[in-house]
PDB file of N, CA and C in Angstrom:
ATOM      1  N   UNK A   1       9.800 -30.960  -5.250  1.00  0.00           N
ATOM      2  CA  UNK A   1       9.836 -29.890  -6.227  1.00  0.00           C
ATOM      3  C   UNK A   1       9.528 -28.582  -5.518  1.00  0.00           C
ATOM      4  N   UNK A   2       9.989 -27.557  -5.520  1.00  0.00           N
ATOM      5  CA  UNK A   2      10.141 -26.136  -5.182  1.00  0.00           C
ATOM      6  C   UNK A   2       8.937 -25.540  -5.793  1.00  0.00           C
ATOM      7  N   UNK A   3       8.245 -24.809  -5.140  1.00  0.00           N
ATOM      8  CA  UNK A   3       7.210 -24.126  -5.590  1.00  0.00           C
ATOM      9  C   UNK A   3       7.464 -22.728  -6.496  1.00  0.00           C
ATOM     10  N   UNK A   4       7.395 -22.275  -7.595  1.00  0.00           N
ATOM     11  CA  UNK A   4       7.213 -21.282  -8.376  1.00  0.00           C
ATOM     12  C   UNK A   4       7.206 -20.355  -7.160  1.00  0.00           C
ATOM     13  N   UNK A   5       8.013 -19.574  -7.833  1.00  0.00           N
ATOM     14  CA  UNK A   5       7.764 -17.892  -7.368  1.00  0.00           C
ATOM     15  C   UNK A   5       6.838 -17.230  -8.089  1.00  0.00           C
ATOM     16  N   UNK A   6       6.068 -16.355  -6.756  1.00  0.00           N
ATOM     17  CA  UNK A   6       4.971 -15.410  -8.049  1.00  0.00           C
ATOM     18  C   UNK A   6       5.551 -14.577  -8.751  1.00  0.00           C
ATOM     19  N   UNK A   7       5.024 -14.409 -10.019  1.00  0.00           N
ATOM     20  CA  UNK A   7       5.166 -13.392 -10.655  1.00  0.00           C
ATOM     21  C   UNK A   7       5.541 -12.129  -9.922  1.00  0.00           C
ATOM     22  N   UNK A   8       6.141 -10.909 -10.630  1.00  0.00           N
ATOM     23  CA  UNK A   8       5.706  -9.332 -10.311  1.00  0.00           C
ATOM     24  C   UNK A   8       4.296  -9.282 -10.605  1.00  0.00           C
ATOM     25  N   UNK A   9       3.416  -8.651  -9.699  1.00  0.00           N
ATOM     26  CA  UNK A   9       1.907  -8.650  -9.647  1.00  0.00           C
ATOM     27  C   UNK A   9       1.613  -7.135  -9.652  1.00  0.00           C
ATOM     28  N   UNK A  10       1.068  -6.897 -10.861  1.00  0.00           N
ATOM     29  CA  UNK A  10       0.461  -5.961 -11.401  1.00  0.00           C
ATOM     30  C   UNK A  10      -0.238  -4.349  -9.841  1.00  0.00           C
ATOM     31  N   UNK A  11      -0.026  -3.663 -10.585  1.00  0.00           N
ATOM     32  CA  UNK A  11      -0.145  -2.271  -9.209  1.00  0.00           C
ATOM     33  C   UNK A  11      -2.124  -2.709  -9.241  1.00  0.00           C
ATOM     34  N   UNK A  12      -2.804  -2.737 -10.624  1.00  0.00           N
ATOM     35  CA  UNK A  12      -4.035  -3.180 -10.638  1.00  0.00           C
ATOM     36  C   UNK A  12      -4.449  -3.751 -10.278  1.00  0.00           C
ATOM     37  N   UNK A  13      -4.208  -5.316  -9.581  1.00  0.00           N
ATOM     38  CA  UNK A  13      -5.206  -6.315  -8.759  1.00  0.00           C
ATOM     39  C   UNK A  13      -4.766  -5.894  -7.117  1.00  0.00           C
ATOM     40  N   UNK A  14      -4.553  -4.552  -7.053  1.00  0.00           N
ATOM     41  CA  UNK A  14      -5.153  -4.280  -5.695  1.00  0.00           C
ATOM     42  C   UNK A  14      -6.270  -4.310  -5.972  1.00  0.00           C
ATOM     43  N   UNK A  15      -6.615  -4.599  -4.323  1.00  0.00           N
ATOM     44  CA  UNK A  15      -8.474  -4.238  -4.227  1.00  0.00           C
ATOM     45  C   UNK A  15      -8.623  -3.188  -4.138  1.00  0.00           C
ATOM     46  N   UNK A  16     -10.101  -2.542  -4.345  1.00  0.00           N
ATOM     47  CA  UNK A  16     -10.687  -1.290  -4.112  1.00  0.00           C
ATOM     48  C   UNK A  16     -10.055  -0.696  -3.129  1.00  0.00           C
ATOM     49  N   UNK A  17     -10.065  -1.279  -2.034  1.00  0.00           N
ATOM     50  CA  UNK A  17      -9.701  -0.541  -0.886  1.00  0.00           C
ATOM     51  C   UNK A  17      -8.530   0.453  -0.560  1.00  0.00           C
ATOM     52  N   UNK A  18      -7.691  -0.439  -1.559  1.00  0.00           N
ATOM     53  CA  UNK A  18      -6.463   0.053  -1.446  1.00  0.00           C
ATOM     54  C   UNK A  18      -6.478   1.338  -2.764  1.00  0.00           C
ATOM     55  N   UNK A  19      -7.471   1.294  -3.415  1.00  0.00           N
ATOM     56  CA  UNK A  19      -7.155   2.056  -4.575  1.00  0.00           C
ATOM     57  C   UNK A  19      -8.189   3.268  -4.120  1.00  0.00           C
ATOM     58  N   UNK A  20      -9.029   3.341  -3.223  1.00  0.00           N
ATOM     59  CA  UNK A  20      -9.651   4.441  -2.476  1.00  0.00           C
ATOM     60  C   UNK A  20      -8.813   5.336  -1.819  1.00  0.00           C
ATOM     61  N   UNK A  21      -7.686   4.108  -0.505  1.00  0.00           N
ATOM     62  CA  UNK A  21      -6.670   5.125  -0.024  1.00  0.00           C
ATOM     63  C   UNK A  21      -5.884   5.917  -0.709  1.00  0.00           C
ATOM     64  N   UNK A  22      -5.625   5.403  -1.985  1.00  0.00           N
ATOM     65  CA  UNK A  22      -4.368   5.851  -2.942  1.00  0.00           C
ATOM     66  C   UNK A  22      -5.148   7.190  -3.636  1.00  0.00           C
ATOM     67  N   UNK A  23      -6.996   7.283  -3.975  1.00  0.00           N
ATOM     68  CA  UNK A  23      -7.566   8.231  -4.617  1.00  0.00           C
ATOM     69  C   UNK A  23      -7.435   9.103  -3.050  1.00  0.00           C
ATOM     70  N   UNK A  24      -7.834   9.073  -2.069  1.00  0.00           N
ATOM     71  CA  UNK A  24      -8.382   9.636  -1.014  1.00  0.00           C
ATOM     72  C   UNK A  24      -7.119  10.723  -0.702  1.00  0.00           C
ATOM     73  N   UNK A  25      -5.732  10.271  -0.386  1.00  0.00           N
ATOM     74  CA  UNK A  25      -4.389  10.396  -0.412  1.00  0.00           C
ATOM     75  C   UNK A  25      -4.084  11.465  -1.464  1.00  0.00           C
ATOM     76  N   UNK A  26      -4.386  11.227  -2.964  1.00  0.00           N
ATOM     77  CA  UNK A  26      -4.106  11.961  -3.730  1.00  0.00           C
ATOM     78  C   UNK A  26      -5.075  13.169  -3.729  1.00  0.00           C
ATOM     79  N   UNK A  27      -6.360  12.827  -3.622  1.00  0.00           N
ATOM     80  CA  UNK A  27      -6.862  14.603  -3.213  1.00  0.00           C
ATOM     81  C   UNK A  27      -6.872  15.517  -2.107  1.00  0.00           C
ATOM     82  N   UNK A  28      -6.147  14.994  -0.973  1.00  0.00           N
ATOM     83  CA  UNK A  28      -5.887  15.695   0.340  1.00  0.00           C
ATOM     84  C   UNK A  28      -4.358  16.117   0.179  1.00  0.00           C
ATOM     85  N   UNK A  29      -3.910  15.011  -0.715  1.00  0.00           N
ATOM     86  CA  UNK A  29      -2.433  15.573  -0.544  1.00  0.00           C
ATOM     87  C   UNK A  29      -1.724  15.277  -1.935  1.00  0.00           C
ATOM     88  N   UNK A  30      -0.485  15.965  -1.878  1.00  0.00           N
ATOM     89  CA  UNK A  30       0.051  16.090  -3.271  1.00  0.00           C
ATOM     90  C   UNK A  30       1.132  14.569  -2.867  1.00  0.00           C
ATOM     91  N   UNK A  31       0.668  13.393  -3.354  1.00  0.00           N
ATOM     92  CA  UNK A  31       1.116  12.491  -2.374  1.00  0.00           C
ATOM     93  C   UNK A  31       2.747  12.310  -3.161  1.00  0.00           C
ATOM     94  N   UNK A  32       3.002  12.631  -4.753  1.00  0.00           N
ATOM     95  CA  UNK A  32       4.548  12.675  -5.008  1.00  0.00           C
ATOM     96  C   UNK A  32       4.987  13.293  -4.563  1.00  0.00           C
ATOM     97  N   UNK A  33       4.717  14.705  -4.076  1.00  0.00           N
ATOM     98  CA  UNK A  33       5.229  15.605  -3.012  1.00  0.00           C
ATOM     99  C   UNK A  33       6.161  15.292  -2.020  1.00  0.00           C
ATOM    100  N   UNK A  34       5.006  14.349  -1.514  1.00  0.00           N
ATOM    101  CA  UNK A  34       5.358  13.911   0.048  1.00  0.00           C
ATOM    102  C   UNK A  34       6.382  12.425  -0.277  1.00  0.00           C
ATOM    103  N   UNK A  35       6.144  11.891  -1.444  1.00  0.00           N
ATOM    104  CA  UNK A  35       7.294  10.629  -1.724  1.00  0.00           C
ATOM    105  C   UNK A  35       6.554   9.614  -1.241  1.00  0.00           C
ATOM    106  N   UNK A  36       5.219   9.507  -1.462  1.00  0.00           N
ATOM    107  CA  UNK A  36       3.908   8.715  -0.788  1.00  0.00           C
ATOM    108  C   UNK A  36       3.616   7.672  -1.826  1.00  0.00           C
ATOM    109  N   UNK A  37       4.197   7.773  -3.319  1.00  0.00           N
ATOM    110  CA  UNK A  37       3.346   7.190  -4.168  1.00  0.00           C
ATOM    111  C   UNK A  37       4.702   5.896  -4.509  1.00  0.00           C
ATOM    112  N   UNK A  38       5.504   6.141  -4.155  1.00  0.00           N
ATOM    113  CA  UNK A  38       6.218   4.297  -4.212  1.00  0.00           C
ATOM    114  C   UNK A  38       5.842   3.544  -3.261  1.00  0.00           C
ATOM    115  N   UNK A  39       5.818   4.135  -1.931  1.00  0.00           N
ATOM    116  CA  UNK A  39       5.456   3.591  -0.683  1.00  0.00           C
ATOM    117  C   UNK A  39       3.919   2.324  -1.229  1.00  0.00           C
ATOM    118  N   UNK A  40       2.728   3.394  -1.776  1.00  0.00           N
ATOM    119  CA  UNK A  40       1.512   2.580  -2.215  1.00  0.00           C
ATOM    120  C   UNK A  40       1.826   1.495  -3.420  1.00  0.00           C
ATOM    121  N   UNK A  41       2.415   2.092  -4.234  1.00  0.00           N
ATOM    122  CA  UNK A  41       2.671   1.290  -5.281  1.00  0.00           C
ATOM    123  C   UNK A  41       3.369  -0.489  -4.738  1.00  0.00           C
ATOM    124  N   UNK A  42       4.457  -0.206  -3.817  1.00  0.00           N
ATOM    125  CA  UNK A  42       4.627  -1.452  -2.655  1.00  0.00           C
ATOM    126  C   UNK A  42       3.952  -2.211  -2.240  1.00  0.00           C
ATOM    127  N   UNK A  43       2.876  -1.221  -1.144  1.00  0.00           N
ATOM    128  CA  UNK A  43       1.149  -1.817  -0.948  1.00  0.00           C
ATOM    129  C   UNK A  43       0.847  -2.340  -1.649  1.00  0.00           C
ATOM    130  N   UNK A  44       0.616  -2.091  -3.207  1.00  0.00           N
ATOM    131  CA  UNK A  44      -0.442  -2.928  -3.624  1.00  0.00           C
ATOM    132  C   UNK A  44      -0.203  -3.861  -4.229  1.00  0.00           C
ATOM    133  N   UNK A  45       1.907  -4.264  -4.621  1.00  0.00           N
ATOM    134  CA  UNK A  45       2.362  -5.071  -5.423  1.00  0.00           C
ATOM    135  C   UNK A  45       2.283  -5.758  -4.304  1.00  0.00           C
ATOM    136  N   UNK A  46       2.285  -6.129  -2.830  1.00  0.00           N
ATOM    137  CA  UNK A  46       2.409  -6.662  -1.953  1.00  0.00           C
ATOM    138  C   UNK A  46       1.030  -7.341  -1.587  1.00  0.00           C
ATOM    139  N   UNK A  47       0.097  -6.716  -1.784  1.00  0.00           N
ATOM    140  CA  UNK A  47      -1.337  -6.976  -1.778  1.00  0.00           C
ATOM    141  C   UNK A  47      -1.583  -8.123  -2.916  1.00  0.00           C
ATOM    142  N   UNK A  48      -1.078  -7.512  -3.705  1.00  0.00           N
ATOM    143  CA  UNK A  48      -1.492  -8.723  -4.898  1.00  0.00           C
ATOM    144  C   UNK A  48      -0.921  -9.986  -4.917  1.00  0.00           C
ATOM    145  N   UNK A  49      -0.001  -9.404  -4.730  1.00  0.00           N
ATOM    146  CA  UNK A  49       0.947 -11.492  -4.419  1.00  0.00           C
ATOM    147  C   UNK A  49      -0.134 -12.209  -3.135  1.00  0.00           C
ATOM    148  N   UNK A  50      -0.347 -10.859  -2.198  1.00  0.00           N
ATOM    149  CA  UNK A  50      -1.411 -11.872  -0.971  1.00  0.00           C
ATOM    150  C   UNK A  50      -2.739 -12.678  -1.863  1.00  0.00           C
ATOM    151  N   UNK A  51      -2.904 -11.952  -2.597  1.00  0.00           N
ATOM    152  CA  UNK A  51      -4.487 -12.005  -3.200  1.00  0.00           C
ATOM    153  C   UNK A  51      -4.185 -12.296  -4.632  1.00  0.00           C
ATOM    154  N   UNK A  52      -3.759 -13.606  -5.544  1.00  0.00           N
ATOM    155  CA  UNK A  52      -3.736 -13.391  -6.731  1.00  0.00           C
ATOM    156  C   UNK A  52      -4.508 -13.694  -7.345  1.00  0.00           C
ATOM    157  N   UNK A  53      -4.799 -13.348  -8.738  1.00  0.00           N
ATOM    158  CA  UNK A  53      -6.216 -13.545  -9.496  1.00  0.00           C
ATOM    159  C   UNK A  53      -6.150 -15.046 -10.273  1.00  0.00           C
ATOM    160  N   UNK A  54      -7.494 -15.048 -10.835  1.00  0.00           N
ATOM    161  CA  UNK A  54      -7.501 -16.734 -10.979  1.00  0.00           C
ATOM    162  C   UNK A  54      -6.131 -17.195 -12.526  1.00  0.00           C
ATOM    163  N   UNK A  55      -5.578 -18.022 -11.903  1.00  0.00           N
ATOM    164  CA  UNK A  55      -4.778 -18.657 -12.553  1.00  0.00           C
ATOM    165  C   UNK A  55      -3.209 -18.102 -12.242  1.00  0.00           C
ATOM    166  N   UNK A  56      -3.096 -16.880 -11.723  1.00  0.00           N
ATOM    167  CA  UNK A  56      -1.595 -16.827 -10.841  1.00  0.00           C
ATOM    168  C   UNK A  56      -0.968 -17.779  -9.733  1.00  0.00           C
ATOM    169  N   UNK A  57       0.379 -17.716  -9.652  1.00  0.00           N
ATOM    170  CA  UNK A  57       0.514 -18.641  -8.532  1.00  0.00           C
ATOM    171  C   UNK A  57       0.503 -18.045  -7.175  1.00  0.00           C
ATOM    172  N   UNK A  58       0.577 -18.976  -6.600  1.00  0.00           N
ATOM    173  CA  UNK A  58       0.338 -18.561  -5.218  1.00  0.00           C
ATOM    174  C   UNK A  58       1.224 -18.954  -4.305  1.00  0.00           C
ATOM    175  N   UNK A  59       1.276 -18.319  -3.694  1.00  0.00           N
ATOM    176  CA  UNK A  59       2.704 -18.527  -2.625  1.00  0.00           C
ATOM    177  C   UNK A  59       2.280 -19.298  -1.819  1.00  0.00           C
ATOM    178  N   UNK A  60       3.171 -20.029  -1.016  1.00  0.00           N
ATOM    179  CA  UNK A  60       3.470 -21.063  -0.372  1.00  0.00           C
ATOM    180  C   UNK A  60       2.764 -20.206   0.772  1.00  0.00           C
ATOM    181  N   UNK A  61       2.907 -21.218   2.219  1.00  0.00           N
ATOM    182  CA  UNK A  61       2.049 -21.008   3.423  1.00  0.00           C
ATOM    183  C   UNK A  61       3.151 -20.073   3.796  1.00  0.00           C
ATOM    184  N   UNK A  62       4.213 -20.805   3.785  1.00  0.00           N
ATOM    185  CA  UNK A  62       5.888 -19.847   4.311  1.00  0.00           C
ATOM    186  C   UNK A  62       6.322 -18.421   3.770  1.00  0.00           C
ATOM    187  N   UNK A  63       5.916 -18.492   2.455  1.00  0.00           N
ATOM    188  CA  UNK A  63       6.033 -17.062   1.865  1.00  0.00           C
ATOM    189  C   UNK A  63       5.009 -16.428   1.952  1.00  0.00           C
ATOM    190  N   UNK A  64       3.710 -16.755   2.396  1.00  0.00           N
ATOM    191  CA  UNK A  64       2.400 -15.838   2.690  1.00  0.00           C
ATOM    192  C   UNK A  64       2.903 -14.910   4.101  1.00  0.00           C
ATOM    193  N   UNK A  65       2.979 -15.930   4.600  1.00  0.00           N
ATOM    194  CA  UNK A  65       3.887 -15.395   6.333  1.00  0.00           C
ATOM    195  C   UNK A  65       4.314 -14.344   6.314  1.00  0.00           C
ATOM    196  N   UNK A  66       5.477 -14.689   5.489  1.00  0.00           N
ATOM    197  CA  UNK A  66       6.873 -13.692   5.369  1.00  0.00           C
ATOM    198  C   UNK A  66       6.048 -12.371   4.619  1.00  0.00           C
ATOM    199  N   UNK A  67       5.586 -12.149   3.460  1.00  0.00           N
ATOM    200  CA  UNK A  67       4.731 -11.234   2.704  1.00  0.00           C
ATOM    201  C   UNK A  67       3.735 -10.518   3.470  1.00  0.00           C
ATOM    202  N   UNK A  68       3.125 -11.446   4.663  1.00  0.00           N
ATOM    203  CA  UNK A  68       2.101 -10.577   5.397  1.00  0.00           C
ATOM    204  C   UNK A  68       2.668 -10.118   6.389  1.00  0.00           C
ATOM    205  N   UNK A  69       3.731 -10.125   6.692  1.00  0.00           N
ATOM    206  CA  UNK A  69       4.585  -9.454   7.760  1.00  0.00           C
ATOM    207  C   UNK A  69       4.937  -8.146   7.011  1.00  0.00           C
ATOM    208  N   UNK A  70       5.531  -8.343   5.813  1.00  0.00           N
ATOM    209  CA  UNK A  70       6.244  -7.113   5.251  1.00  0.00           C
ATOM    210  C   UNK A  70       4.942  -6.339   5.111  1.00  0.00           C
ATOM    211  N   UNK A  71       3.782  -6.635   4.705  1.00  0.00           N
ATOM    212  CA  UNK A  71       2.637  -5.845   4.489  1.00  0.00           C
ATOM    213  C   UNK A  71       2.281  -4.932   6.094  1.00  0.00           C
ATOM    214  N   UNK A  72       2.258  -5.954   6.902  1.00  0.00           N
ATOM    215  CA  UNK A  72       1.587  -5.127   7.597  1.00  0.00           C
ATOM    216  C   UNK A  72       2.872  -3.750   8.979  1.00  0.00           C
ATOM    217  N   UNK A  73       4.126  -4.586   8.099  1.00  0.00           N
ATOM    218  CA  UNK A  73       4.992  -3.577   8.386  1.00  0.00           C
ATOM    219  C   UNK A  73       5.220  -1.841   7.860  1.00  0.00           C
ATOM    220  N   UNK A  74       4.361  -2.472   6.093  1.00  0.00           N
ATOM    221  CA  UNK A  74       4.675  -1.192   5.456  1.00  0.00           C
ATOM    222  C   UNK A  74       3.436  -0.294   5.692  1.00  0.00           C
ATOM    223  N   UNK A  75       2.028  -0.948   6.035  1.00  0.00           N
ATOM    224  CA  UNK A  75       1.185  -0.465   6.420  1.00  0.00           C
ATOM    225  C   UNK A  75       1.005   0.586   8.046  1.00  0.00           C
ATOM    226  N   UNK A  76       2.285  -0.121   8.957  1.00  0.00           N
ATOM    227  CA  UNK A  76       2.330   1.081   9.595  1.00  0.00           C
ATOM    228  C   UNK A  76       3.622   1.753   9.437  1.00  0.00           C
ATOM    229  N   UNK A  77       4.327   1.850   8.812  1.00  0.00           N
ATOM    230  CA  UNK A  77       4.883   2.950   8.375  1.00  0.00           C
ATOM    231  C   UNK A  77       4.617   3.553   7.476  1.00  0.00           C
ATOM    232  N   UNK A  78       2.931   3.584   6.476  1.00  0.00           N
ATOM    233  CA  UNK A  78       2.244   4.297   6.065  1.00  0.00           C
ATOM    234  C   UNK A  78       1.646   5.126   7.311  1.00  0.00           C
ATOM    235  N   UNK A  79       1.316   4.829   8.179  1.00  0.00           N
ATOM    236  CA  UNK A  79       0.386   5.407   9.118  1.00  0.00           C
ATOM    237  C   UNK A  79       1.379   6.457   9.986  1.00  0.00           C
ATOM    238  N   UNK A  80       2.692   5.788   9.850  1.00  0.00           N
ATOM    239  CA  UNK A  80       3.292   6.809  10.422  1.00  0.00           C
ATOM    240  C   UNK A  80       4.223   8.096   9.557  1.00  0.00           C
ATOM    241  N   UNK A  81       3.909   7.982   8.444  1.00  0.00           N
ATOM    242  CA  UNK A  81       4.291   8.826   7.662  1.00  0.00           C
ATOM    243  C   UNK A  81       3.291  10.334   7.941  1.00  0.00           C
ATOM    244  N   UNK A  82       1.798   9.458   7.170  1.00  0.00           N
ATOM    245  CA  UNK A  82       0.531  10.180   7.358  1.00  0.00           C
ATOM    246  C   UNK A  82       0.419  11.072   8.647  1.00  0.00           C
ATOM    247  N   UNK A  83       0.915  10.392   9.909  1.00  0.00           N
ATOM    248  CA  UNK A  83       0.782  11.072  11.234  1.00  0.00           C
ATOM    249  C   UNK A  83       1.764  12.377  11.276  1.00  0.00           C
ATOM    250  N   UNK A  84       3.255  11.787  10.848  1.00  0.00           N
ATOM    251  CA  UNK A  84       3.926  12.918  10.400  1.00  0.00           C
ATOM    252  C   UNK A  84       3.588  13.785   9.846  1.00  0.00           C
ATOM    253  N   UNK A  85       2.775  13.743   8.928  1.00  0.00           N
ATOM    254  CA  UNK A  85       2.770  14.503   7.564  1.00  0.00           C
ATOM    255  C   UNK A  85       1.401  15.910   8.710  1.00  0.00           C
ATOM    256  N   UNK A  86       0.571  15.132   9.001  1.00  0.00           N
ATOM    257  CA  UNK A  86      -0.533  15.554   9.872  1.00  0.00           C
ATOM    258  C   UNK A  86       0.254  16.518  11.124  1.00  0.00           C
ATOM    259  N   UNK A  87       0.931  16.459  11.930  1.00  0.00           N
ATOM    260  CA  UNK A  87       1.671  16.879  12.965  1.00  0.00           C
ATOM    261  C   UNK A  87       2.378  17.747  12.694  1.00  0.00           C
ATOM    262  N   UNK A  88       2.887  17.713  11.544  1.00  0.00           N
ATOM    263  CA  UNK A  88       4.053  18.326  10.794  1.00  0.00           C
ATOM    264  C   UNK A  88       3.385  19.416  10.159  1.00  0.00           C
ATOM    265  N   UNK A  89       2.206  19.601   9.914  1.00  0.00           N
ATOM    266  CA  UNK A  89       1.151  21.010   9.318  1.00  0.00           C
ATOM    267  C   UNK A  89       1.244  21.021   7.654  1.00  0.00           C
ATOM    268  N   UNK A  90       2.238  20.359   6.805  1.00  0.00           N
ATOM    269  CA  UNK A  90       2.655  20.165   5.618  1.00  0.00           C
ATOM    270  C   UNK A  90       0.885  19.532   5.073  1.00  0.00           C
ATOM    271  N   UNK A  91       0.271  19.092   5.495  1.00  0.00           N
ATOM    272  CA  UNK A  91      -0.997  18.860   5.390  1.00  0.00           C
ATOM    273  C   UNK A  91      -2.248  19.546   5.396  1.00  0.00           C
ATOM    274  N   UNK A  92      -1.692  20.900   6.251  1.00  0.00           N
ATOM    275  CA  UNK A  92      -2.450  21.382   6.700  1.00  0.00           C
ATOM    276  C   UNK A  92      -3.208  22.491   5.939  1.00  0.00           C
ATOM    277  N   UNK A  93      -2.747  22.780   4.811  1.00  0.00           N
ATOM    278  CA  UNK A  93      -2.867  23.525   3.787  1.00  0.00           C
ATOM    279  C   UNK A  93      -4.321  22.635   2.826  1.00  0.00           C
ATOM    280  N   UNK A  94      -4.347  21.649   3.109  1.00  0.00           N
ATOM    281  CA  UNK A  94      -5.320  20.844   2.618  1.00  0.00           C
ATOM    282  C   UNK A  94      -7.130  20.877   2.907  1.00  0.00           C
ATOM    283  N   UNK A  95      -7.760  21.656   2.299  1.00  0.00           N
ATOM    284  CA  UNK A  95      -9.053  21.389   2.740  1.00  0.00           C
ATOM    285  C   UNK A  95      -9.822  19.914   3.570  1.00  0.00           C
ATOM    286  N   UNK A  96     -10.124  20.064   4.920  1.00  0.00           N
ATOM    287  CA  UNK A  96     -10.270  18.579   5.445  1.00  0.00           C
ATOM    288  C   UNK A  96      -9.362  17.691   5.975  1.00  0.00           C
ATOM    289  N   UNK A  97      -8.153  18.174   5.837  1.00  0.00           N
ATOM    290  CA  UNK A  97      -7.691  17.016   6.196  1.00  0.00           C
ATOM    291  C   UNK A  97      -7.353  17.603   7.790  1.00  0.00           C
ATOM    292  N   UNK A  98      -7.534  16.262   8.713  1.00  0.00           N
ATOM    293  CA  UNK A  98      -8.060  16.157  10.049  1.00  0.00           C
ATOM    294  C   UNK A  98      -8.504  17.214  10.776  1.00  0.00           C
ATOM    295  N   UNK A  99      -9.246  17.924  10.086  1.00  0.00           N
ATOM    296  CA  UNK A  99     -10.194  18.828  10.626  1.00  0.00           C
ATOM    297  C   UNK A  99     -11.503  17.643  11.386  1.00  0.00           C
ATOM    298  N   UNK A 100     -12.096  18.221  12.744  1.00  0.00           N
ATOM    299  CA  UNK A 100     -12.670  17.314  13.528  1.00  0.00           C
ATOM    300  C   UNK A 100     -14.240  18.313  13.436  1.00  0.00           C
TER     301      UNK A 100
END
């Protein structure tokens, strides 16, 4: 028998963590601006299938794989957006942001 596909998993059962970057993001930067806020919204539907809450299904060992690859793919092309965005001075208008 074939294992269930998960559900679409809610933007909410990200963890904190992810919902800090997404607050942190939004007060340094105008992150629809920048076209930042589907990118997270991805993150965290991607996060949640990793991590589902009690009584969701859960993906197979094979589709965890595949899911934590795409995660930690989109996670650095978050980082390289951010670097752009940073390099690029479009940021720079921002109180704090990478001021040392």
């Amino acid at each position: 028998m074939k294992p269930q596909a998960a559900p679409a998993a809610p933007i909410d059962a990200a963890p904190a963590l992810l919902q800090e970057v997404r607050r942190t993001l939004a007060a340094r930067l105008d992150i629809g601006r920048h076209g930042l806020e589907p990118m997270l919204n991805e993150l965290a539907r991607t996060l949640a299938l990793l991590m589902p809450g009690p009584g969701d299904a859960r993906l197979s060992p094979e589709e965890q794989e595949k899911v934590r690859a795409s995660f930690a793919g989109m996670v650095d092309t978050l980082e390289d957006v951010l670097e752009a965005l940073h390099r690029s001075g479009r940021a720079g208008n921002v109180l704090g942001w990478g001021e040392r």
